[in-house]
Structures are given as C-alpha cells and as structure tokens.
Protein backbone atom coordinates (compact mmCIF):
# COMPACT_ATOMS: atom_id res chain seq x y z
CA UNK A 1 -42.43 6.02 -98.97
CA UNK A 2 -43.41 9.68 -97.59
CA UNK A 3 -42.94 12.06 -100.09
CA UNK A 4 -43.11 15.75 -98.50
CA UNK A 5 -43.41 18.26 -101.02
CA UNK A 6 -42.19 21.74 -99.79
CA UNK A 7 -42.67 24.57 -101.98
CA UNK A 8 -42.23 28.14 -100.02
CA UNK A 9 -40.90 30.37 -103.09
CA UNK A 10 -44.26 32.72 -104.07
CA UNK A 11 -44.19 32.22 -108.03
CA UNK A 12 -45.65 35.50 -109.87
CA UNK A 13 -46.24 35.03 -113.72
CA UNK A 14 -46.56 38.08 -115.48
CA UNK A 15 -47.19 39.66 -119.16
CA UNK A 16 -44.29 41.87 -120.96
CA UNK A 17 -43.39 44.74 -119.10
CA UNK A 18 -45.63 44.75 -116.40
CA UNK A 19 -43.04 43.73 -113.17
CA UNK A 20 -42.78 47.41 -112.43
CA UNK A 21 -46.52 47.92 -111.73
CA UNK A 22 -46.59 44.47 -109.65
CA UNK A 23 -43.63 44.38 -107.52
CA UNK A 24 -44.46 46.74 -105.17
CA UNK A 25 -46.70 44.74 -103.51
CA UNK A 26 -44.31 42.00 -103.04
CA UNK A 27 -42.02 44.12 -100.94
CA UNK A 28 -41.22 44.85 -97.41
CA UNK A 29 -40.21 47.72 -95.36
CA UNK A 30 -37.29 49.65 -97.70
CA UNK A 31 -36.11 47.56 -100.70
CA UNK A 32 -33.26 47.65 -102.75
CA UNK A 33 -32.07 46.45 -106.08
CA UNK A 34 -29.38 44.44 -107.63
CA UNK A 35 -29.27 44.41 -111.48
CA UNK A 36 -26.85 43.03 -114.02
CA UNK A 37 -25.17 45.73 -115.52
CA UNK A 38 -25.91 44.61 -118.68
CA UNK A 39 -29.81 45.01 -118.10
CA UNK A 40 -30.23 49.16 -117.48
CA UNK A 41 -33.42 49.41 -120.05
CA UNK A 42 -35.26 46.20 -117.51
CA UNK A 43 -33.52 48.62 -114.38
CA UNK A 44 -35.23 51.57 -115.74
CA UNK A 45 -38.82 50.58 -116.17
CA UNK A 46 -38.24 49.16 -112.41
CA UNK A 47 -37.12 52.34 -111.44
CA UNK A 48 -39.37 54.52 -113.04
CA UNK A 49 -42.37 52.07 -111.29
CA UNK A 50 -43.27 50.70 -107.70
CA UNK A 51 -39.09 50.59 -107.42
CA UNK A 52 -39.04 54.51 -107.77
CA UNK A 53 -36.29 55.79 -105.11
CA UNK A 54 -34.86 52.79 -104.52
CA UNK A 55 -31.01 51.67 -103.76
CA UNK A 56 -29.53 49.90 -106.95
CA UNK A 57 -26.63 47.94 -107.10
CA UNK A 58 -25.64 47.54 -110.90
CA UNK A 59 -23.67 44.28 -110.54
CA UNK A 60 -21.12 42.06 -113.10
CA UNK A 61 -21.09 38.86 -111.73
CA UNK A 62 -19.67 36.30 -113.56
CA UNK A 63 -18.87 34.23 -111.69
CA UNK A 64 -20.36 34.79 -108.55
CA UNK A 65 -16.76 35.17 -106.09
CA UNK A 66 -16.53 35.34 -102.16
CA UNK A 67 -15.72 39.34 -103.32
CA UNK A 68 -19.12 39.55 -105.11
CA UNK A 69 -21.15 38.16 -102.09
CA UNK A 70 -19.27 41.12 -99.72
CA UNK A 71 -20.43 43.99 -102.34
CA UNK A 72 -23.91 42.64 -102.50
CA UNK A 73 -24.04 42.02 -98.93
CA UNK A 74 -22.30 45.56 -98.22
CA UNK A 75 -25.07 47.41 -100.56
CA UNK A 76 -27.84 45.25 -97.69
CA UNK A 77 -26.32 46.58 -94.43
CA UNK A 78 -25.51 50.16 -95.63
CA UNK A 79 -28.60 50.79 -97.31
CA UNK A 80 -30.44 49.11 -93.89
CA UNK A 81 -32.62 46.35 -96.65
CA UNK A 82 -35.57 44.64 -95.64
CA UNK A 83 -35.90 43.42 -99.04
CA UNK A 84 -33.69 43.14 -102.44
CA UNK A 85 -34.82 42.52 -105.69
CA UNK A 86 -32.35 40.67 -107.77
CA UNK A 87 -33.00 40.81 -111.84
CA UNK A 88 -30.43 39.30 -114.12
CA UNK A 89 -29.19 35.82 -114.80
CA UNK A 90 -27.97 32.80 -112.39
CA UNK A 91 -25.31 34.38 -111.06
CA UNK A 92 -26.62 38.00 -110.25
CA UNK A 93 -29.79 35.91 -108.64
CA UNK A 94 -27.16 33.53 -106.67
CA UNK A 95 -24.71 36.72 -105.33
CA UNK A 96 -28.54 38.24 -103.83
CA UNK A 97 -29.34 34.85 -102.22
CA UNK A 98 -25.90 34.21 -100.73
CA UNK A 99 -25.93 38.38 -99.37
CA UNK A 100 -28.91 38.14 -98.33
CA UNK A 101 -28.48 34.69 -95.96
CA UNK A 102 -24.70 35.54 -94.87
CA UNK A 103 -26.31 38.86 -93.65
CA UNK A 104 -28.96 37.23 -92.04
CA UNK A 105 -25.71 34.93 -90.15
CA UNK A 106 -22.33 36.10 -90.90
CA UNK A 107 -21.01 32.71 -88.77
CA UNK A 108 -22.64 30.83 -92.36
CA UNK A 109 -19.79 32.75 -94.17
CA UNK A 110 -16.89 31.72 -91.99
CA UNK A 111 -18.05 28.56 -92.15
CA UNK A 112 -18.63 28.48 -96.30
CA UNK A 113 -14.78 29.83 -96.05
CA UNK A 114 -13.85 27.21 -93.65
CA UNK A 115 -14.88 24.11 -95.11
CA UNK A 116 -14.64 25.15 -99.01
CA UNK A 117 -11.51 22.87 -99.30
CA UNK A 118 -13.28 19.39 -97.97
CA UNK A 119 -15.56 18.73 -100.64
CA UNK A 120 -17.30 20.77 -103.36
CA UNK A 121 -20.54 20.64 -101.99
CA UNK A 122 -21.10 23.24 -98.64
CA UNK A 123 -24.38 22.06 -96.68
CA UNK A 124 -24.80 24.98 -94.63
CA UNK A 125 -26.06 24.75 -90.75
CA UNK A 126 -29.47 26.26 -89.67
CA UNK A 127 -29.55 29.99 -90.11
CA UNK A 128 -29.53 31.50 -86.64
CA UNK A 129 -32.30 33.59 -87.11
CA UNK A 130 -34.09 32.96 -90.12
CA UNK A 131 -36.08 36.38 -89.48
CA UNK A 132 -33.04 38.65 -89.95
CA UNK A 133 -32.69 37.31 -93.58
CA UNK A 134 -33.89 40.16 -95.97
CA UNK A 135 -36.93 39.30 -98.09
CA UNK A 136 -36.13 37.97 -101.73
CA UNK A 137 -37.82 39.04 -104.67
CA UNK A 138 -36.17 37.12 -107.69
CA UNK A 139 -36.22 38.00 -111.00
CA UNK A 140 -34.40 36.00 -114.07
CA UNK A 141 -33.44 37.73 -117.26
CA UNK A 142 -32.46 33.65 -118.18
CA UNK A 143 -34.11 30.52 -118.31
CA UNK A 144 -32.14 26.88 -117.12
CA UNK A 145 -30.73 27.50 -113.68
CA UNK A 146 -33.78 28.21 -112.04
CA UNK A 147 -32.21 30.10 -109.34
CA UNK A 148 -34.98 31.65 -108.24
CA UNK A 149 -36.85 28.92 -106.91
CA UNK A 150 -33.68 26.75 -105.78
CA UNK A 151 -31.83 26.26 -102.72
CA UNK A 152 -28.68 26.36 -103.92
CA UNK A 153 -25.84 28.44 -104.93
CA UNK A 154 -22.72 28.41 -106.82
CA UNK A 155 -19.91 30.30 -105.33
CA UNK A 156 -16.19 30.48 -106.80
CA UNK A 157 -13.52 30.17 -103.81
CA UNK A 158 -9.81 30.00 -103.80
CA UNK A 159 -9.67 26.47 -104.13
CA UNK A 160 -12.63 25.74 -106.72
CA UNK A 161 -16.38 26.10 -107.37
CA UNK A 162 -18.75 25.19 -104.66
CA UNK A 163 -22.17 24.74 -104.61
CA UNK A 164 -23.45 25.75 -101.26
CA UNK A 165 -27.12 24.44 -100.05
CA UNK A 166 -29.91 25.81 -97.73
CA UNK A 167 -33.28 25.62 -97.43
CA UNK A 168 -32.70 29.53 -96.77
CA UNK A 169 -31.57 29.67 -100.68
CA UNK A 170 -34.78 29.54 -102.12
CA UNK A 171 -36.50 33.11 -102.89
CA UNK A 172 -39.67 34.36 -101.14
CA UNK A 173 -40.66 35.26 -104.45
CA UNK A 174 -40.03 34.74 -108.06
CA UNK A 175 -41.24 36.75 -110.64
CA UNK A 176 -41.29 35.88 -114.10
CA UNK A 177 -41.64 38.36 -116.81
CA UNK A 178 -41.40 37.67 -120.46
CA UNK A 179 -40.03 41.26 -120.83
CA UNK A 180 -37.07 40.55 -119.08
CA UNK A 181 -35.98 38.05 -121.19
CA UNK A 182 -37.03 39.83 -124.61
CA UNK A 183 -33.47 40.26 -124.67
CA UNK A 184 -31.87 36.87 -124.16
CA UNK A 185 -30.35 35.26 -127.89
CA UNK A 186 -32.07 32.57 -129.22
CA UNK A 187 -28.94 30.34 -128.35
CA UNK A 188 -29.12 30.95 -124.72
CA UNK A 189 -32.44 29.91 -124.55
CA UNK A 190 -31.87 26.92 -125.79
CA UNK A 191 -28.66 26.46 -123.58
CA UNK A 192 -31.31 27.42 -120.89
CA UNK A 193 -33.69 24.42 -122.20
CA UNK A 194 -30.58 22.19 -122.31
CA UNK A 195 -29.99 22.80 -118.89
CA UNK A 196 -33.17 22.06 -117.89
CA UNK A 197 -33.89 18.98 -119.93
CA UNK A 198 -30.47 17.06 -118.35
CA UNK A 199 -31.76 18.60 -114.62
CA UNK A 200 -34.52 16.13 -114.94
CA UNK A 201 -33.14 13.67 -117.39
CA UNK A 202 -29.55 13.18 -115.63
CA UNK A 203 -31.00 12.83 -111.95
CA UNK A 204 -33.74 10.31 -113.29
CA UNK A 205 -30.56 8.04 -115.11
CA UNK A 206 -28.56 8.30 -111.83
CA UNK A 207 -31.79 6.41 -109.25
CA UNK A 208 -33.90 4.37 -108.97
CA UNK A 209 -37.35 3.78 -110.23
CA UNK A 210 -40.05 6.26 -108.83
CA UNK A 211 -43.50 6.65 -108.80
CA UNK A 212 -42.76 9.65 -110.19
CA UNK A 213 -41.11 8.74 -113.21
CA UNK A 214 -44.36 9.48 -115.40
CA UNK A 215 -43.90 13.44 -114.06
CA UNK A 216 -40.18 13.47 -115.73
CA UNK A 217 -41.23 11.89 -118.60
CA UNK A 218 -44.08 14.28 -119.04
CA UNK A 219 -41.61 17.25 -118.36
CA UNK A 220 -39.02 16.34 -120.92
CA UNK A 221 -41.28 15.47 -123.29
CA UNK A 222 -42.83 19.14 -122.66
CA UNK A 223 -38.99 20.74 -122.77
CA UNK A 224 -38.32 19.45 -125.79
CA UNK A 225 -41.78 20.02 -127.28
CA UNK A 226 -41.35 23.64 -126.74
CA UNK A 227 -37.44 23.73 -128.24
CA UNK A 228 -39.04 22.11 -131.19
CA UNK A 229 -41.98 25.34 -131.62
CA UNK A 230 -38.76 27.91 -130.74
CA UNK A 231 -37.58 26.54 -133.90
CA UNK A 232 -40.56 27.88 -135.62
CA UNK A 233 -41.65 30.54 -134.34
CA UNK A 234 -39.52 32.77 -131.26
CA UNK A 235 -42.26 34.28 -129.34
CA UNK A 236 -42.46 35.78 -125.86
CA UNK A 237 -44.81 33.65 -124.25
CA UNK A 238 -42.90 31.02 -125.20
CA UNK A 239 -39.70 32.01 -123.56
CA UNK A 240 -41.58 32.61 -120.42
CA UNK A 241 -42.91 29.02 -121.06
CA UNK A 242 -39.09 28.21 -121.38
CA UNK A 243 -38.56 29.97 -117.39
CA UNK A 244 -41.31 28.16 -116.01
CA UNK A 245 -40.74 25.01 -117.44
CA UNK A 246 -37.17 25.94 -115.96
CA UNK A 247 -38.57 26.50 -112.35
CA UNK A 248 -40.80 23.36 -112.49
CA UNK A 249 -37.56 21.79 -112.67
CA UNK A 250 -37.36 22.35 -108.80
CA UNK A 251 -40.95 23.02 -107.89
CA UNK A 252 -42.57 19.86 -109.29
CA UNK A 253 -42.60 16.56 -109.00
CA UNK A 254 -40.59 15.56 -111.54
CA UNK A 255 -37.18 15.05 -109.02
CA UNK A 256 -39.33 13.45 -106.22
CA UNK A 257 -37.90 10.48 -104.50
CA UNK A 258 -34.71 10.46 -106.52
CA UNK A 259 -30.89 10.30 -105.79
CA UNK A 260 -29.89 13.97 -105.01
CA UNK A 261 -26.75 12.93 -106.50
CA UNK A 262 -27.75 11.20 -109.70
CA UNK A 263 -26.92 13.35 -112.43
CA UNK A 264 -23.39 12.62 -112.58
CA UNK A 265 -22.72 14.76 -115.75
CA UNK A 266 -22.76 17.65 -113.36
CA UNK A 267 -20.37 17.45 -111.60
CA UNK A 268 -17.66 16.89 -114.61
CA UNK A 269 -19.32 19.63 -116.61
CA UNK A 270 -18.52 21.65 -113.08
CA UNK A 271 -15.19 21.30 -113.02
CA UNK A 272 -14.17 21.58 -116.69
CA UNK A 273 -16.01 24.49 -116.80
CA UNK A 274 -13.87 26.33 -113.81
CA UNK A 275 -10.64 25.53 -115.55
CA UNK A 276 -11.19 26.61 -118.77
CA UNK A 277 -13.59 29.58 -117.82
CA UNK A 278 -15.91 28.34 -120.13
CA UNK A 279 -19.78 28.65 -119.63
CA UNK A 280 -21.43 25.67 -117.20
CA UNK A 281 -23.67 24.60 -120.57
CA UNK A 282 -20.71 24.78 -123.26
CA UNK A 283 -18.93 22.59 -120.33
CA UNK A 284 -21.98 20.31 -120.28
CA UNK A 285 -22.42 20.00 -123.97
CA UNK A 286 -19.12 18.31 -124.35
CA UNK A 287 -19.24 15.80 -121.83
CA UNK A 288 -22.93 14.81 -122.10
CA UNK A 289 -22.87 13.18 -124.87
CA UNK A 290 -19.55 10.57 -124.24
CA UNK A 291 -21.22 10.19 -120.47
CA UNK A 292 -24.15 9.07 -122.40
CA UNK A 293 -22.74 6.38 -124.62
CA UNK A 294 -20.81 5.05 -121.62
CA UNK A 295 -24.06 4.34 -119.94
CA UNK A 296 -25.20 2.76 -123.24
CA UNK A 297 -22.15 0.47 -123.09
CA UNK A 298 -22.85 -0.84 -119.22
CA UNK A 299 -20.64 1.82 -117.09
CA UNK A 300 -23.42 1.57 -114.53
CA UNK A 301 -21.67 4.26 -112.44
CA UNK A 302 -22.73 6.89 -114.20
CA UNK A 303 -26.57 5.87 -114.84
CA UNK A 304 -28.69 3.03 -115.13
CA UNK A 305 -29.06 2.43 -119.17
CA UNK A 306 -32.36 0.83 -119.51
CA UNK A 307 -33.94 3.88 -117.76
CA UNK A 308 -31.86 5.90 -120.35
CA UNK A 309 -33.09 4.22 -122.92
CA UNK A 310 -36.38 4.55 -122.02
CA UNK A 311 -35.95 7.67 -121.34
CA UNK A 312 -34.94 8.76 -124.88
CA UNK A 313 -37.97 6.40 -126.49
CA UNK A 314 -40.34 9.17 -124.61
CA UNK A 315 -38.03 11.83 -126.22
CA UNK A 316 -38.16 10.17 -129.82
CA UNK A 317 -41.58 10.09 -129.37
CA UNK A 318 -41.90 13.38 -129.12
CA UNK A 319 -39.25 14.26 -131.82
CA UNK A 320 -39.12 11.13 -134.04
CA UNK A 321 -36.15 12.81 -136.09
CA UNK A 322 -33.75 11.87 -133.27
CA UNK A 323 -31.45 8.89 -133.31
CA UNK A 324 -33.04 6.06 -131.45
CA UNK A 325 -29.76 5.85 -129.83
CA UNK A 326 -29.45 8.19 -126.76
CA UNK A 327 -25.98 8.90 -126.99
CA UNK A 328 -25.79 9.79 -130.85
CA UNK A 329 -29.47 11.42 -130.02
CA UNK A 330 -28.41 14.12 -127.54
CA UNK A 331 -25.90 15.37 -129.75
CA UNK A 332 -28.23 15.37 -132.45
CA UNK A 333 -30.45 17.38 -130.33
CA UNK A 334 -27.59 19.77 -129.31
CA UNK A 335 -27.01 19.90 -132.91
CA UNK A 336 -30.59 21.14 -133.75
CA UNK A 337 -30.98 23.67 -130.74
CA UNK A 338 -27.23 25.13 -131.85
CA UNK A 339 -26.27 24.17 -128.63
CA UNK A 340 -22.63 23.38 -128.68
CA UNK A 341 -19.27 22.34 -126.47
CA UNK A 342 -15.70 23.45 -126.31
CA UNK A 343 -13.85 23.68 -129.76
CA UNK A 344 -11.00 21.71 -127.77
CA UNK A 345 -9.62 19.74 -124.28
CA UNK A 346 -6.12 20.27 -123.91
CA UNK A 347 -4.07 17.18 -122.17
CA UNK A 348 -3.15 20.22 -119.39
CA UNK A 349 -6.93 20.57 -118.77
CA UNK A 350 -7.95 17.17 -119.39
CA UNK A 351 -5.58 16.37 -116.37
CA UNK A 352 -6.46 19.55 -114.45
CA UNK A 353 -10.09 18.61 -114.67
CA UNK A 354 -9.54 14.72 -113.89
CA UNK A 355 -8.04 15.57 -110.55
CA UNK A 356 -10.53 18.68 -109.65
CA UNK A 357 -13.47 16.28 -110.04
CA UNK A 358 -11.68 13.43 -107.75
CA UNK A 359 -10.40 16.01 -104.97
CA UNK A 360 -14.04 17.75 -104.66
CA UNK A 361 -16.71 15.04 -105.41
CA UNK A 362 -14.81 11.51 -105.84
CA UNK A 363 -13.31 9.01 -103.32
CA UNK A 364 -15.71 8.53 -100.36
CA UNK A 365 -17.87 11.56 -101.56
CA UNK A 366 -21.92 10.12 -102.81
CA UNK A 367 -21.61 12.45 -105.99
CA UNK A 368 -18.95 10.26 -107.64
CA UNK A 369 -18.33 7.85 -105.63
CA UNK A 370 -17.70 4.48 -108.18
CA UNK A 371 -16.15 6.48 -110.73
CA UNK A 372 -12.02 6.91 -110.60
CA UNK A 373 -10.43 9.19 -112.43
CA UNK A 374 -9.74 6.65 -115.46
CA UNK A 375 -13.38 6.80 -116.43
CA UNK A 376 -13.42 10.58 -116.21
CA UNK A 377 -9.98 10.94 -117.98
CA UNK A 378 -12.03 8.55 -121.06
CA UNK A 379 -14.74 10.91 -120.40
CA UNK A 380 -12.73 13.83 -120.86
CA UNK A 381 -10.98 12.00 -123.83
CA UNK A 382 -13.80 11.29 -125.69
CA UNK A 383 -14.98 14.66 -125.51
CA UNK A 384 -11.87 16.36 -126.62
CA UNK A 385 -12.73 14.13 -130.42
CA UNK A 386 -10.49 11.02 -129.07
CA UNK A 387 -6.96 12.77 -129.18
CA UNK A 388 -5.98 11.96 -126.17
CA UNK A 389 -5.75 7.49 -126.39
CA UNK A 390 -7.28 6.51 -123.32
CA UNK A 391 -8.44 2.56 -122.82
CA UNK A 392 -12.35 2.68 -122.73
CA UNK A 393 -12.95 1.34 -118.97
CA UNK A 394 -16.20 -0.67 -120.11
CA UNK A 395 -15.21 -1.64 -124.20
CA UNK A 396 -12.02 -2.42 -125.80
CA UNK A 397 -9.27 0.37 -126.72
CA UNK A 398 -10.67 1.25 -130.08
CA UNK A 399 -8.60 -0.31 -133.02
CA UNK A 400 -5.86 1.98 -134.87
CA UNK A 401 -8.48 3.72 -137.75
CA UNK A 402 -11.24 4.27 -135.31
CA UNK A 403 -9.45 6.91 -133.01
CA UNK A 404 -9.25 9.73 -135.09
C-alpha cells in the first residue's frame, strides 16, 4: 500500500479581523474580489486594507448555476485577473474555483456541458495550461464544505446537480479568519460540524479497514468534542476550530486509503436536496439517520455495520449521553446540535428523488452501485416518518401499529 499524500492548498490561520492586513501578500499581479452579497461589513475591511482598489464582484449564489460560473468568469477576463479572492460560503468559494479553471480552459466548460447528462459526477481532463489559471485565495464565511481546500465543485445544470472534480479545484490558498464567520448562526455551525462529522464518518462505513482508521476516529471524536464546548460556551476561536477541523476533513489523513465512493448518504441527501430546494444538510439530516439503521439491520450496501458500530462506541465515548445505538444516536446528536431535516417527503418527491439518484449515480455507476431504487424508495420512506408503506428490503414490512 503507497499512500501519497498531496497537499498543495497554502493554509493561513488568522486572528479576528486581521485578513485585510495579511492578504496582500498572498496575491499576484492585479487581484480581484468575489464576495457574497450578504457579507459587505467582511468586503469592507478587505477593501479598506491590502484589497484597496480592487475589482469586486458582490455575488448571490445559491446555488452555484452554469449562469453564475459565466458572471464570475466574465468579472476574470474583463478585469484582466491574475488572482481572485473569493469570501463567502460553499457556493460563492465553488462559482471562484469553477471561473477561475474554465478561464484557465474554456474546452473544460464544453465538456462539463457535454457530459452533465451521463452521470452526476464530471471528472474533468487535464487543464491545458495549468499556468493560465488565475491564483486562488479562498476565504469561507462557513464551516462543513471545506471548499477551500477541496477539489471539487458542485454545479447545478439543466438536467441536475453535478459535482465536477480536478486536482485544479483546490485553492492556492485558504485563509481562515474567525472574523469572517463572527456572523454565521449558531445552527449553521453546527450544520457545518454535521457535515463534517458524516465526511469522515460516512466514507469510513462505506471501505474497508485502513491503517488509518485511528486518524478518523481521532477526528470525530475531536468534531464532536468541540460541538459539545459550542454548547457551552460560543466563542470565536472555537468556530475557527470548527473551519479547520472542517478543512482537515480533506487535508489529513483521516480519508486515506478509503473508497472515494463510500459515503453513500451523499449522494441521496444530493438529490433530495435539488428537488425540493432544500439546503444539502437539512437534505442530509433526514436521510442519515434511516441509512443508518439499515446498516444496523445488515443492508451491507450502504456500509459495513461493525465498523459503524465501532465507530459510534468512539463517539459514545466521547459523549456518553448518546444512544449506544448508532442509528437512534445520530438523531440524538442532530437533536442536541438543533440540527434538523425536512418537516415532510411528499410521494411526488419521494419518486422524483428515487429516480434522480438511479439515473445519475445507480446502475453500473461505483457510487451506488448495489443499491436499486427499492432500498432508496424505503430510505426515502422512512425518512418522510413511514407514510409512505414501503417493504423494508433487509427486515419484515413492519406490522399494522408500528407504521405510524
């Protein structure tokens, strides 16, 4: 076993308020900035720093659309960028990356457009000339995706959500400061530690043993450690523990050696979440948990439950309060970080959503490949409080007084 761990994002740590006096000196050449449009008190203090002069693009992107990619990549060329500074969430961070490569090699754009409708993951070719890519400075005003350290992007097409991967993704910096996410709710942190915390748990279900399984132990047990001291006490350095713990998703060696496909969860939480518009994390939070006691009942295709199980024993060591039971103890979890799912799953969407996840990641495709769209369609059902009477494709159809 080789493991080769490749790291090229420059990580930048810094103390409240100070990315205005440090950025400059991550820059190249004439640099431009994209903001969320929600953030103009973080643009300011940019603006009024090392930034002073510079291009902005105030952006609204959610979700991040072929149309938001051509404004942001627009704002590169007719501004002549050699560098753009992204600062908002996921999405603002993922339109920069996308402008900034499809500039770079406009053929990567035809060919995201070309091949959206095979499968819903877009493995992009070599970049032409990596060198004509504008430099990345990436700043998150959110903690969970990790954006700025990944190689991937999510991109809404005509038909569906896609999540396109390069090596190219990844920023050539990413600065973290705790200022910029002074003004993040409490419950959106937590959604961010969710996220993270099923990154690392999910993929680790979904393969096989590593040697690194003692790194994403050790990570969860720190995620959920911290969620437990947000509880008590909401301070700023430990929301910017939140975004690092967030990047070391990627950056560590926590995902080492595993199945790039293993956390299964994703991919449902995906799809449900483009039909009903809802956020990727309320998506997640009502599928996690019925994923989670189908592994617990032997429905090996969507994880392996003895490494769930113990799994969750290094979580309930960590929080004892949780059900020993991992699929009663994530919602209890959920319950306690006020993370929570969709107040309902229609029979329109539960269908809708069932067919999305076959069509883009089922069939022949390694994401789902084992699962048909019965088990998703339980999946779904169980999630939506039982209302729609599905037969459980591991157990027995639940007796009469059981299925409300």
């Amino acid at each position: 076993m080789i493991a080769d761990h490749m790291w090229r994002t420059r990580c930048v740590i810094l103390d409240d308020g100070t990315a205005s006096k440090y950025i400059g000196g991550l820059t190249r050449g004439r640099t431009g900035l994209v903001v969320d449009s929600h953030l103009g008190g973080h643009r300011d203090k940019l603006l009024a720093g090392h930034l002073n002069g510079a291009p902005v693009l105030d952006l609204h992107a959610t979700p991040v659309t072929v149309e938001t990619v051509r404004t942001v990549g627009s704002f590169i060329r007719e501004n002549g960028l050699q560098t753009v500074a992204g600062l908002g969430g996921g999405s603002v961070l993922d339109a920069v990356k996308l402008a900034a490569l499809f500039t770079a090699d406009p053929s990567l754009a035809i060919f995201a457009e070309r091949h959206a409708k095979r499968s819903g993951l877009l493995v992009l070719p070599p970049v032409t000339n990596p060198k004509e890519r504008p430099k990345t400075i990436l700043m998150p005003s959110t903690v969970g995706t990790g954006a700025e350290v990944s190689a991937v992007a999510c991109l809404d097409t005509a038909v569906g959500r896609r999540l396109i991967v390069s090596r190219h993704l990844t920023g050539d910096a990413a600065l973290l400061d705790a200022g910029h996410l002074a003004t993040l709710s409490k419950r959106l942190v937590y959604e961010g530690l969710l996220e993270a915390f099923l990154r690392v748990a999910g993929t680790m279900i979904g393969s096989h043993h590593s040697i690194f399984d003692d790194d994403g132990h050790a990570l969860i047990q720190r995620i959920v450690q911290l969620g437990q001291q947000l509880s008590c006490q909401d301070a700023p350095e430990l929301r910017l523990a939140a975004a690092r713990l967030s990047m070391e998703t990627h950056t560590g060696w926590a995902l080492m050696g595993r199945n790039p496909y293993g956390a299964k969860h994703w991919y449902v939480a995906n799809e449900l979440s483009y039909v009903t518009g809802a956020r990727k994390m309320t998506a997640t939070a009502s599928v996690i948990g019925p994923i989670w006691r189908e592994i617990g009942e032997g429905a090996a295709g969507w994880g392996d439950s003895t490494r769930l199980k113990h799994l969750w024993n290094m979580v309930t060591a960590t929080e004892p309060s949780l059900d020993p039971d991992p699929g009663r103890g994530i919602d209890e979890l959920m319950w306690q970080w006020g993370v929570t799912g969709l107040p309902s799953i229609t029979e329109e969407i539960l269908v809708r959503t069932t067919d999305a996840c076959i069509r883009n990641w089922g069939g022949g495709l390694p994401m789902l490949r084992g699962i048909d769209a019965a088990q998703i369609q339980h999946i779904l059902s169980a999630a939506a409080g039982g209302s729609h009477i599905l037969p459980g494709p591991t157990g027995n159809l639940p007796e009469a007084g059981e299925r409300g």
